[in-house]
PDB file of N, CA and C in Angstrom:
ATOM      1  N   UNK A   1     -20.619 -43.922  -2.459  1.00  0.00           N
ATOM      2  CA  UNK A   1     -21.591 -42.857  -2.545  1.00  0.00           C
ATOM      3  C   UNK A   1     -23.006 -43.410  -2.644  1.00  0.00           C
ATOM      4  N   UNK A   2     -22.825 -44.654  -3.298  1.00  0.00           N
ATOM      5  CA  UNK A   2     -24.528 -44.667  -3.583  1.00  0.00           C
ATOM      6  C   UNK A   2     -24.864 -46.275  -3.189  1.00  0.00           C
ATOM      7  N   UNK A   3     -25.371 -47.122  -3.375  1.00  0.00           N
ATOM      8  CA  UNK A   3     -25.556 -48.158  -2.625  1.00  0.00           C
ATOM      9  C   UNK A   3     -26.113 -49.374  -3.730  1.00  0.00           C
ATOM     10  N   UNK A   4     -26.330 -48.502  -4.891  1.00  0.00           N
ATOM     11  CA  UNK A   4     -26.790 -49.300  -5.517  1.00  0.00           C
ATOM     12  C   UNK A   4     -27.173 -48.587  -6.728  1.00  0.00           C
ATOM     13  N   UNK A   5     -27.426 -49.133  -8.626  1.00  0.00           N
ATOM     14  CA  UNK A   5     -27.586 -48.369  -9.115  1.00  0.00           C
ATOM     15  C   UNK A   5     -28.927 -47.694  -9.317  1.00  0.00           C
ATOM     16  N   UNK A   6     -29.849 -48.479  -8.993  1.00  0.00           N
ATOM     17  CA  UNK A   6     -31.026 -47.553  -8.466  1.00  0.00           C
ATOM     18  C   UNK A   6     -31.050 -46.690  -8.187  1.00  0.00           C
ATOM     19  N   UNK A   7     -30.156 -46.362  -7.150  1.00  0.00           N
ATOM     20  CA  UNK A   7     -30.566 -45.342  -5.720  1.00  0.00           C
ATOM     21  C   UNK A   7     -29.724 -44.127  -6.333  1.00  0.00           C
ATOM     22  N   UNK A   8     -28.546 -44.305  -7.353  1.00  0.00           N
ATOM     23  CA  UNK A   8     -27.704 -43.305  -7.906  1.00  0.00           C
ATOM     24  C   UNK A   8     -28.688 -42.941  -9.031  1.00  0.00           C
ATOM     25  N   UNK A   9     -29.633 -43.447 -10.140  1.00  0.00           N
ATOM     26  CA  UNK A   9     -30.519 -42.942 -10.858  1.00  0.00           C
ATOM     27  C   UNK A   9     -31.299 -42.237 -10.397  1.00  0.00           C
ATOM     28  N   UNK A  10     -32.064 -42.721  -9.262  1.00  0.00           N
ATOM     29  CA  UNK A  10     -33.271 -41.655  -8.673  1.00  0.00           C
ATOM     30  C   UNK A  10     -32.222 -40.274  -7.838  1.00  0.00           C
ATOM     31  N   UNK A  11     -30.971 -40.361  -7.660  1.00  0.00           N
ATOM     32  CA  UNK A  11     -30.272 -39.036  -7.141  1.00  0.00           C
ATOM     33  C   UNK A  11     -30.589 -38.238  -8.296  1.00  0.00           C
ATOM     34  N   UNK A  12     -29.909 -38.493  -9.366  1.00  0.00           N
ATOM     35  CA  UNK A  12     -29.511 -37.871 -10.214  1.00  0.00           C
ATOM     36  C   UNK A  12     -30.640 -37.146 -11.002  1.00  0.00           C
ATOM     37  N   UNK A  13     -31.827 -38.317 -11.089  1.00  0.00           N
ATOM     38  CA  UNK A  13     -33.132 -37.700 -11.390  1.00  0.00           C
ATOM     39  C   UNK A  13     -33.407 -36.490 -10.437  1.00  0.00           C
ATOM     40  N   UNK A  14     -33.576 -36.739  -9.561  1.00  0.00           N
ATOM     41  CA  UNK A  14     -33.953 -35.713  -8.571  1.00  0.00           C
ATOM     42  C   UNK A  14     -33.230 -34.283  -8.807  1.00  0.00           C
ATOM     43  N   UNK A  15     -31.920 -34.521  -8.909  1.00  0.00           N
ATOM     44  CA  UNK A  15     -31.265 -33.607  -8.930  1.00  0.00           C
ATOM     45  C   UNK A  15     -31.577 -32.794 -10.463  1.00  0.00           C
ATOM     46  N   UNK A  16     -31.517 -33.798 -11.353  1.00  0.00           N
ATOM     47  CA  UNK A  16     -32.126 -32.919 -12.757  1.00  0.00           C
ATOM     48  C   UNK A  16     -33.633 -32.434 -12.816  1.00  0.00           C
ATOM     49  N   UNK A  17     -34.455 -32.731 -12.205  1.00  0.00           N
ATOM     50  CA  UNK A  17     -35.592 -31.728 -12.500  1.00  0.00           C
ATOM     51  C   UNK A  17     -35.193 -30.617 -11.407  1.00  0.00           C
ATOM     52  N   UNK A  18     -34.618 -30.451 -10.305  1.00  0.00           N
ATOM     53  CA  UNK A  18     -34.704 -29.603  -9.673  1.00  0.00           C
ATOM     54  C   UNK A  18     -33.217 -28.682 -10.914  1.00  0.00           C
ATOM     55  N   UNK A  19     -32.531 -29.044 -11.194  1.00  0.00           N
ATOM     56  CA  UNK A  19     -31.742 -28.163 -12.278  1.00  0.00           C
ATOM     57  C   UNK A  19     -32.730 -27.947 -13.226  1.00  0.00           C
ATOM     58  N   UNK A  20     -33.007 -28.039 -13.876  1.00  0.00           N
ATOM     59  CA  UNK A  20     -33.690 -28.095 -14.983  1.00  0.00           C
ATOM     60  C   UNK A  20     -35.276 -27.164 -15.303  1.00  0.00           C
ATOM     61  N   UNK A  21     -35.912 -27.399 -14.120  1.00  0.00           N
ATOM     62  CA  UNK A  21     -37.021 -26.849 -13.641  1.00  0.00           C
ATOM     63  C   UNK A  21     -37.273 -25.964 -12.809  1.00  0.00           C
ATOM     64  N   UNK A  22     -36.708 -26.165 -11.587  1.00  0.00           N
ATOM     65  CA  UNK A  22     -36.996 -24.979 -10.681  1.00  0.00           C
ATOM     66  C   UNK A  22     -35.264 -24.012 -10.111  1.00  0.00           C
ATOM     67  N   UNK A  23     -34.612 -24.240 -10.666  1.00  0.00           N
ATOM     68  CA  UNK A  23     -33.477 -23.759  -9.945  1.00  0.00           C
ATOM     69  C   UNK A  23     -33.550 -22.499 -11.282  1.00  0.00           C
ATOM     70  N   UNK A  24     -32.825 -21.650 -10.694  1.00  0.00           N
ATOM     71  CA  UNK A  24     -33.236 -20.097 -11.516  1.00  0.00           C
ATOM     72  C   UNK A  24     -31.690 -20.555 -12.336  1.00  0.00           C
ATOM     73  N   UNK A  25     -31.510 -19.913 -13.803  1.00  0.00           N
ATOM     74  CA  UNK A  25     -30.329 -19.820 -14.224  1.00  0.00           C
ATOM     75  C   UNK A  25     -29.914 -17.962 -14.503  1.00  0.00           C
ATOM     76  N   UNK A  26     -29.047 -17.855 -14.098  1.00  0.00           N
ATOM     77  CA  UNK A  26     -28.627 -16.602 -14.501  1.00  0.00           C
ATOM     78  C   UNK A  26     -28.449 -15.764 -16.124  1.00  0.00           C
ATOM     79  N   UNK A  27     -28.101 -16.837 -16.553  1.00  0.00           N
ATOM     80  CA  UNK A  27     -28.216 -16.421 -18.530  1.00  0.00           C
ATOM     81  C   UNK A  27     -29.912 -16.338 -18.686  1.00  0.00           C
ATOM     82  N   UNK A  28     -30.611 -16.548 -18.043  1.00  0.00           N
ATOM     83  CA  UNK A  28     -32.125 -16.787 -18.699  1.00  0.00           C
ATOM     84  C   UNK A  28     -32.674 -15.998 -18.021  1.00  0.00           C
ATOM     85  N   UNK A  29     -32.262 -14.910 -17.163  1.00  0.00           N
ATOM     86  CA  UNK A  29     -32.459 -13.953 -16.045  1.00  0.00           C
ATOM     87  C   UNK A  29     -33.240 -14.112 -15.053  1.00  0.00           C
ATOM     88  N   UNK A  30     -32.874 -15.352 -14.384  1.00  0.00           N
ATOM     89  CA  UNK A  30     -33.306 -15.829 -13.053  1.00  0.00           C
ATOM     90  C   UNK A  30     -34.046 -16.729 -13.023  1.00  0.00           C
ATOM     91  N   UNK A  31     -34.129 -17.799 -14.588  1.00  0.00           N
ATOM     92  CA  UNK A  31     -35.988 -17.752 -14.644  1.00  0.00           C
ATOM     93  C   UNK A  31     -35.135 -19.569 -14.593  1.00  0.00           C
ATOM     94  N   UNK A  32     -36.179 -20.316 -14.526  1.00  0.00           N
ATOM     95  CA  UNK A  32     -35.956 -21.953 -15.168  1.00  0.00           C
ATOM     96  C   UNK A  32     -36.068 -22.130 -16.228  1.00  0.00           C
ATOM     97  N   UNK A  33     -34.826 -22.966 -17.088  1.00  0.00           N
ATOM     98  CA  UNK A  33     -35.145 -23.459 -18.238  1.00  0.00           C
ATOM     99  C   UNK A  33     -36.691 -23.466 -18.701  1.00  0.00           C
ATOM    100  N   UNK A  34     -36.909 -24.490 -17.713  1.00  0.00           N
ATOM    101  CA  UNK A  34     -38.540 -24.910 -18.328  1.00  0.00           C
ATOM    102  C   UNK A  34     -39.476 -24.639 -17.107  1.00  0.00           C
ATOM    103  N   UNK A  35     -40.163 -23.355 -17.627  1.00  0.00           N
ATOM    104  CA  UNK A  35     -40.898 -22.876 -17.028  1.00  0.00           C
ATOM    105  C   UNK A  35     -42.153 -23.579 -16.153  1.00  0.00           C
ATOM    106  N   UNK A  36     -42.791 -23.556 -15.066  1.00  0.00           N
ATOM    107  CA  UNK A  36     -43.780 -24.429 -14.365  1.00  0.00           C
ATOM    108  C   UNK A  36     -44.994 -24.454 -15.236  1.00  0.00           C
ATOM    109  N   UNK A  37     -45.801 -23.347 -15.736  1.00  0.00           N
ATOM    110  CA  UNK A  37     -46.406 -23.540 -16.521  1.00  0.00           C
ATOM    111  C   UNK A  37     -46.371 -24.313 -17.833  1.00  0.00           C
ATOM    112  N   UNK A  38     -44.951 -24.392 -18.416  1.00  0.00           N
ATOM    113  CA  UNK A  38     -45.021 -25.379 -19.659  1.00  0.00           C
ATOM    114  C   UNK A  38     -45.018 -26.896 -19.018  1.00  0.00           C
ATOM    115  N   UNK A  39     -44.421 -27.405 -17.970  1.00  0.00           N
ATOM    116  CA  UNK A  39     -44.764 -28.260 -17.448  1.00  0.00           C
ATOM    117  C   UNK A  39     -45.794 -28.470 -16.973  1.00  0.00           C
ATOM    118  N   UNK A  40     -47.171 -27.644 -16.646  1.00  0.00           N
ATOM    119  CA  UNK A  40     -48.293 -28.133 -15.839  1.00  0.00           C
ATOM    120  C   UNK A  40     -49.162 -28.358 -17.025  1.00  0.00           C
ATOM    121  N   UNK A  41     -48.542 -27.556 -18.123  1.00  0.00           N
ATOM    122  CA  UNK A  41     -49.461 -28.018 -19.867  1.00  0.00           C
ATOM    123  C   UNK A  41     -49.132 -29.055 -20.103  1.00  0.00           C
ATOM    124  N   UNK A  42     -48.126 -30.000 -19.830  1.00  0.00           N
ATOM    125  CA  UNK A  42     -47.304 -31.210 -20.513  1.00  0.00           C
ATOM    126  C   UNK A  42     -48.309 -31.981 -19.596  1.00  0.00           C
ATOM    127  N   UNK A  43     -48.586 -31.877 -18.318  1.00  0.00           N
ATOM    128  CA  UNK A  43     -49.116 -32.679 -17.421  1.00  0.00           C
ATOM    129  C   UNK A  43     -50.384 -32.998 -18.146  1.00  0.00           C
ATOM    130  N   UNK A  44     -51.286 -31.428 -18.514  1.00  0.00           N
ATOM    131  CA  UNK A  44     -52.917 -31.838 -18.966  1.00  0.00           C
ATOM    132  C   UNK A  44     -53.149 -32.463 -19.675  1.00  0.00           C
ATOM    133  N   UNK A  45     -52.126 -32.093 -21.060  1.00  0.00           N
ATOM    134  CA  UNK A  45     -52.617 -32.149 -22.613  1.00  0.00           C
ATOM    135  C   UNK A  45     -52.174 -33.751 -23.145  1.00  0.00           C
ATOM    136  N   UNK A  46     -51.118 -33.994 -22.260  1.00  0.00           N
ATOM    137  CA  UNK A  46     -50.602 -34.882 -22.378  1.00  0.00           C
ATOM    138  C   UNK A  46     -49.207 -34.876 -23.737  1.00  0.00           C
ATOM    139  N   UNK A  47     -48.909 -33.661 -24.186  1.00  0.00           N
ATOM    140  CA  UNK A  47     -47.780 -33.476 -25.402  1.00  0.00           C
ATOM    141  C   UNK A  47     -46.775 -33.406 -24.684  1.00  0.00           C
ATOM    142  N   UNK A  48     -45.610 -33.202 -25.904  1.00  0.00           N
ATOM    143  CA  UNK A  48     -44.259 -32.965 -25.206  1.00  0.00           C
ATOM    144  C   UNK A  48     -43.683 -31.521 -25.593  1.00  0.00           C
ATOM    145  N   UNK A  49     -43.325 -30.898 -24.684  1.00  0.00           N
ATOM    146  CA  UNK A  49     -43.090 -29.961 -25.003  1.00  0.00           C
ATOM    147  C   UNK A  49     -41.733 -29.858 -26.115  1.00  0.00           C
ATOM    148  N   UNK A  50     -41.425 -28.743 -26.968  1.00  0.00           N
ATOM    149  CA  UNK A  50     -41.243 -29.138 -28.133  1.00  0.00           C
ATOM    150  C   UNK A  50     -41.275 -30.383 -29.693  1.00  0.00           C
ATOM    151  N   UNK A  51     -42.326 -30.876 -29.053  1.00  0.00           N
ATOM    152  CA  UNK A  51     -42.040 -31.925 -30.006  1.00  0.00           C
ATOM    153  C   UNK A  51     -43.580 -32.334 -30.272  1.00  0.00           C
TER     154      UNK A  51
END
């Protein structure tokens, strides 16, 4: 599947922000875990969100 373990980390990354961030969940009524805006605040402020 993967070629190397690099190349299986950056899948998997990939694949978790797009779960995580932009893919809608149905229990949360369509929405992303973590909303784009709390991420574009994490980007400015430089915090972490919850923490």
């Amino acid at each position: 599947w993967f070629h190397s373990t690099r190349q299986a980390q950056v899948a998997i990354n990939v694949w978790l922000k797009q779960y995580n961030r932009i893919r809608p969940h149905h229990a949360l009524g369509m929405r992303p875990p973590v909303p784009e805006t709390l991420i574009e605040k994490t980007k400015i402020t430089g915090t972490e969100i919850g923490g």
